[in-house]
Protein backbone atom coordinates (compact mmCIF):
# COMPACT_ATOMS: atom_id res chain seq x y z
CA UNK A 1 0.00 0.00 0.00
CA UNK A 2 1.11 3.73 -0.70
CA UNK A 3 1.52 6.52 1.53
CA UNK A 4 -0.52 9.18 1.30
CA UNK A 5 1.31 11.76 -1.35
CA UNK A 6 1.07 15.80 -0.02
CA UNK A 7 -0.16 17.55 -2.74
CA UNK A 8 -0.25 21.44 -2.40
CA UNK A 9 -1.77 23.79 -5.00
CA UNK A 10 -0.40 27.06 -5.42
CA UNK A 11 -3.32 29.48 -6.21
CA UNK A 12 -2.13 32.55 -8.45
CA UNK A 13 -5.55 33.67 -8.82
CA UNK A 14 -6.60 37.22 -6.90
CA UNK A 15 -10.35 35.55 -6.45
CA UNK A 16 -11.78 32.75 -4.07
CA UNK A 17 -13.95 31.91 -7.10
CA UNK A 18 -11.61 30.98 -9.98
CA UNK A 19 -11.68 29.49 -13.65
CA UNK A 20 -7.96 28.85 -11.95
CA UNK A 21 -9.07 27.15 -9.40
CA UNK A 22 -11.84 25.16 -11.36
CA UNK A 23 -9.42 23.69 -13.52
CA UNK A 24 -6.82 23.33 -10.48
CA UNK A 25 -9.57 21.22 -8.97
CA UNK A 26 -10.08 18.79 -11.85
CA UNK A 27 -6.56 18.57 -11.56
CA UNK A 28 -6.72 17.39 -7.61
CA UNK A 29 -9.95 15.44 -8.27
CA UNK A 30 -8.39 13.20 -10.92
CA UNK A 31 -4.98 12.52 -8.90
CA UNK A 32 -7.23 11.49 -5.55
CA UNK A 33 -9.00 8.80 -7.86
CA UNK A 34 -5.51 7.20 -8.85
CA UNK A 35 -3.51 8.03 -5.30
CA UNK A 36 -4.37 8.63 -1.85
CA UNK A 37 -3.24 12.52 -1.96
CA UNK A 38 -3.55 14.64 1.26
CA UNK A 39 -4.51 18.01 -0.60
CA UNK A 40 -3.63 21.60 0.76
CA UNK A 41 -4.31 25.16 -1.04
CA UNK A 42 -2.31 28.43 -0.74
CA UNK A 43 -4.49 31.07 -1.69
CA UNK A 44 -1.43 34.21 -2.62
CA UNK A 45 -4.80 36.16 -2.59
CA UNK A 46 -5.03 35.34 1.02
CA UNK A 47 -1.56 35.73 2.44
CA UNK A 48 -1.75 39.83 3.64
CA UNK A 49 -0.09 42.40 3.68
CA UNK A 50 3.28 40.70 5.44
CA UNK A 51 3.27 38.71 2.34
CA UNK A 52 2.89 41.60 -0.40
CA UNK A 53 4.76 43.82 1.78
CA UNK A 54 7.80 41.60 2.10
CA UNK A 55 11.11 42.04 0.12
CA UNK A 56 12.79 39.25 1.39
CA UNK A 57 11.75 35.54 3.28
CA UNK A 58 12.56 37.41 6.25
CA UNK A 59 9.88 39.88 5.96
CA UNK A 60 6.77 37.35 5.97
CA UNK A 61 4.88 36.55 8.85
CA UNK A 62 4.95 33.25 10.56
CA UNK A 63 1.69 32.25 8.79
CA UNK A 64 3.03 32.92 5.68
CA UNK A 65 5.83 31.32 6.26
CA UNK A 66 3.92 28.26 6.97
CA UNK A 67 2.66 28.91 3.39
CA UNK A 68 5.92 28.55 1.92
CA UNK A 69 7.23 25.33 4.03
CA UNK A 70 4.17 24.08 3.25
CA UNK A 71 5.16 24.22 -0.70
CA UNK A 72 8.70 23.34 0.23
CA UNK A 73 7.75 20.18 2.38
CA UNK A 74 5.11 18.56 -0.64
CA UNK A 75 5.52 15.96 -2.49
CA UNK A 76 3.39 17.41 -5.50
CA UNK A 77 3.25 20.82 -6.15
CA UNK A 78 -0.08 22.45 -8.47
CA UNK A 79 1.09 25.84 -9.43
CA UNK A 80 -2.08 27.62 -11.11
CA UNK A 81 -2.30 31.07 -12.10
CA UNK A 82 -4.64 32.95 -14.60
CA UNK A 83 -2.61 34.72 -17.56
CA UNK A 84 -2.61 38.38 -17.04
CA UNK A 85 -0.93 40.52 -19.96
CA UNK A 86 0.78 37.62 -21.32
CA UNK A 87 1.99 35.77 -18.02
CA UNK A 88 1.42 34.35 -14.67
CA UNK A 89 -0.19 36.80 -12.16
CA UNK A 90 1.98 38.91 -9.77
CA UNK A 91 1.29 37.70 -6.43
CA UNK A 92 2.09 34.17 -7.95
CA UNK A 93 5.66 34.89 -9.36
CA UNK A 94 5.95 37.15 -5.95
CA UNK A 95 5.17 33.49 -3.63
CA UNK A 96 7.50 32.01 -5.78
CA UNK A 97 10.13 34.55 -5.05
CA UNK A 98 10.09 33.83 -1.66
CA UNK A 99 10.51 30.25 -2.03
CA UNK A 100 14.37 28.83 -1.29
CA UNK A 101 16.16 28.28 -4.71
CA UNK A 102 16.79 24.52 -4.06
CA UNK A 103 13.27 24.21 -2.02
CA UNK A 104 11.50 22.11 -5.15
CA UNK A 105 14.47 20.54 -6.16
CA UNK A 106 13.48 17.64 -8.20
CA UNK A 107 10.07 17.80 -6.98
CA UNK A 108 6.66 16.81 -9.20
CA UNK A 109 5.51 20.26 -10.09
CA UNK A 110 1.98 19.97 -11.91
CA UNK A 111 1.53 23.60 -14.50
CA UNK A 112 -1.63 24.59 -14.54
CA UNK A 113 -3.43 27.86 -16.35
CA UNK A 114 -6.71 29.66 -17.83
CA UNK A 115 -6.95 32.84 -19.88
CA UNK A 116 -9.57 34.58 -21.51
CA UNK A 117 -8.82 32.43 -24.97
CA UNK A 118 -6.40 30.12 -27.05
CA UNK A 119 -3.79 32.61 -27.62
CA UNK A 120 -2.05 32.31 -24.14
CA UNK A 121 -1.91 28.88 -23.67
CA UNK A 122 1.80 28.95 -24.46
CA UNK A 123 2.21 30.43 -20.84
CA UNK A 124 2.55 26.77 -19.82
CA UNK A 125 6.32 26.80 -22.23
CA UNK A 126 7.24 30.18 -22.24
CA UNK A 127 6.34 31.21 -18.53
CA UNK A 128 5.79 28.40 -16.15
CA UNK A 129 8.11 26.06 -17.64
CA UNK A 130 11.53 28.24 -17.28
CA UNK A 131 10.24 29.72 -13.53
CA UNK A 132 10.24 25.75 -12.16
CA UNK A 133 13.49 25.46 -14.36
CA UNK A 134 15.21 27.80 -12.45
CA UNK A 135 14.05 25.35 -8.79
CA UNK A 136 15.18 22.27 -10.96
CA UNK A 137 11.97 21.20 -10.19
CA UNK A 138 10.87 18.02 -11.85
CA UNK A 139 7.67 19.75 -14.25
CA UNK A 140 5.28 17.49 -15.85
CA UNK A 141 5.43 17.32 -19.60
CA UNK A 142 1.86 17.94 -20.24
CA UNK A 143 0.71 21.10 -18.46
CA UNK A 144 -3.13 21.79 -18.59
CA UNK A 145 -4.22 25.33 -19.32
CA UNK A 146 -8.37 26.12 -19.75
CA UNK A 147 -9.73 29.27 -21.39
CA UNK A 148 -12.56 31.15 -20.63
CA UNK A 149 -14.70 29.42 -23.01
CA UNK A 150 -13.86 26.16 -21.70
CA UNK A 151 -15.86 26.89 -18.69
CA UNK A 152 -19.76 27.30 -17.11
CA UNK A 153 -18.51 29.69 -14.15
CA UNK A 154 -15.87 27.36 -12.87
CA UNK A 155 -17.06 24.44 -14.00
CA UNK A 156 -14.85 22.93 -16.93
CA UNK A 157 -17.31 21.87 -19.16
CA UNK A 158 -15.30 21.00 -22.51
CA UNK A 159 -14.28 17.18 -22.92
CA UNK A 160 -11.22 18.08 -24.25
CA UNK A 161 -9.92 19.28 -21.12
CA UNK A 162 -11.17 16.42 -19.37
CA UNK A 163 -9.06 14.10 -21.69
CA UNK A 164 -6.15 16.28 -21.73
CA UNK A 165 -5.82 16.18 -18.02
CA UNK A 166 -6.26 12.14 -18.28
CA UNK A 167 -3.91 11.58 -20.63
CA UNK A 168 -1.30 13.83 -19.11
CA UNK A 169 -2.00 12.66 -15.19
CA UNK A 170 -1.58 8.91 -16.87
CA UNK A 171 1.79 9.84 -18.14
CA UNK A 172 3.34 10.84 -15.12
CA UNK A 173 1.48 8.31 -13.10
CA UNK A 174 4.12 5.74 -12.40
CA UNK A 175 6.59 8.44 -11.19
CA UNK A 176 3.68 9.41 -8.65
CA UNK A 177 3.28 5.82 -7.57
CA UNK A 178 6.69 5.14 -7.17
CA UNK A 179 7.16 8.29 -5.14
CA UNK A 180 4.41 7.36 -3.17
CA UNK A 181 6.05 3.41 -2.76
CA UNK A 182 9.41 4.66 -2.22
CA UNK A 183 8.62 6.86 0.37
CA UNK A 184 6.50 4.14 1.97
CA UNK A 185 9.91 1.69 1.94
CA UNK A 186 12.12 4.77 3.00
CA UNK A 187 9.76 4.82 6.61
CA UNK A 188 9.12 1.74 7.58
């Protein structure tokens, strides 16, 4: 039997109610049918004004920097984020600059992303991608990124999505389970 992976989605998205979060969800929902997960969210939206007010790690708050260990200590990281202006939202890239350089090191990062249509779906390669390149962090190869139209509030409603985020959870899969299995062997 498997442990129980800790999965932690990142939430870019300035609003409790999110396309972001919808699709971040499906995400979550799909990986508890194939794995026990133990699932957390960090809302950036949510963190205050020690987190948007902070230059450096030392800044935050002791909540917030609960927030960030939190990331650090998963197994799985979700990073979502709506596009704004052709990238990732502020307060996203601003959580992620507090985060130690080596603190997803080789870590499962899952990319995740809506926008208002097709065009910026290439935030996935051209911004997410090269931000978890700089943590070495192990990214899946599919990322899953939604657009507005996709959507009934934030409800994904398109079957393509659905499939994408099948056949790109079933890739990475076996590195999940063995994580999971390895981790299992390494306490007992």
């Amino acid at each position: 039997m498997s442990r129980t992976l800790r999965v932690v989605v990142v939430n870019g998205s300035p609003n409790e109610r999110s396309k972001t979060m919808g699709l971040a969800g499906l995400v979550t929902s799909r990986l508890n049918e194939a794995l026990p997960i133990e699932l957390h969210q960090v809302d950036v939206y949510r963190l205050g004004p020690s987190f948007t007010g902070a230059a450096m790690r030392e800044d935050v708050s002791p909540e917030v920097e609960l927030q960030i260990r939190l990331v650090e200590e998963a197994d799985v990281v979700v990073a979502a984020t709506p596009v704004f202006r052709a990238s990732y939202s502020g307060m996203f890239k601003h959580f992620f600059d507090l985060v130690d350089q080596y603190g997803l090191a080789n870590k499962p990062v899952i990319l995740v992303a809506t926008g208002g249509s097709d065009r910026h779906a290439l935030i996935i390669e051209h911004e997410l991608r090269p931000l978890f390149g700089f943590f070495q962090a192990a990214t899946a190869p599919v990322g899953f990124y939604a657009n507005t139209g996709d959507f009934d509030g934030t409800l994904v409603l398109n079957g393509e999505v659905y499939s994408r985020v099948e056949v790109g959870l079933n890739d990475i899969m076996p590195q999940l389970k063995a994580l999971a299995d390895r981790e299992e062997v390494a306490a007992v």
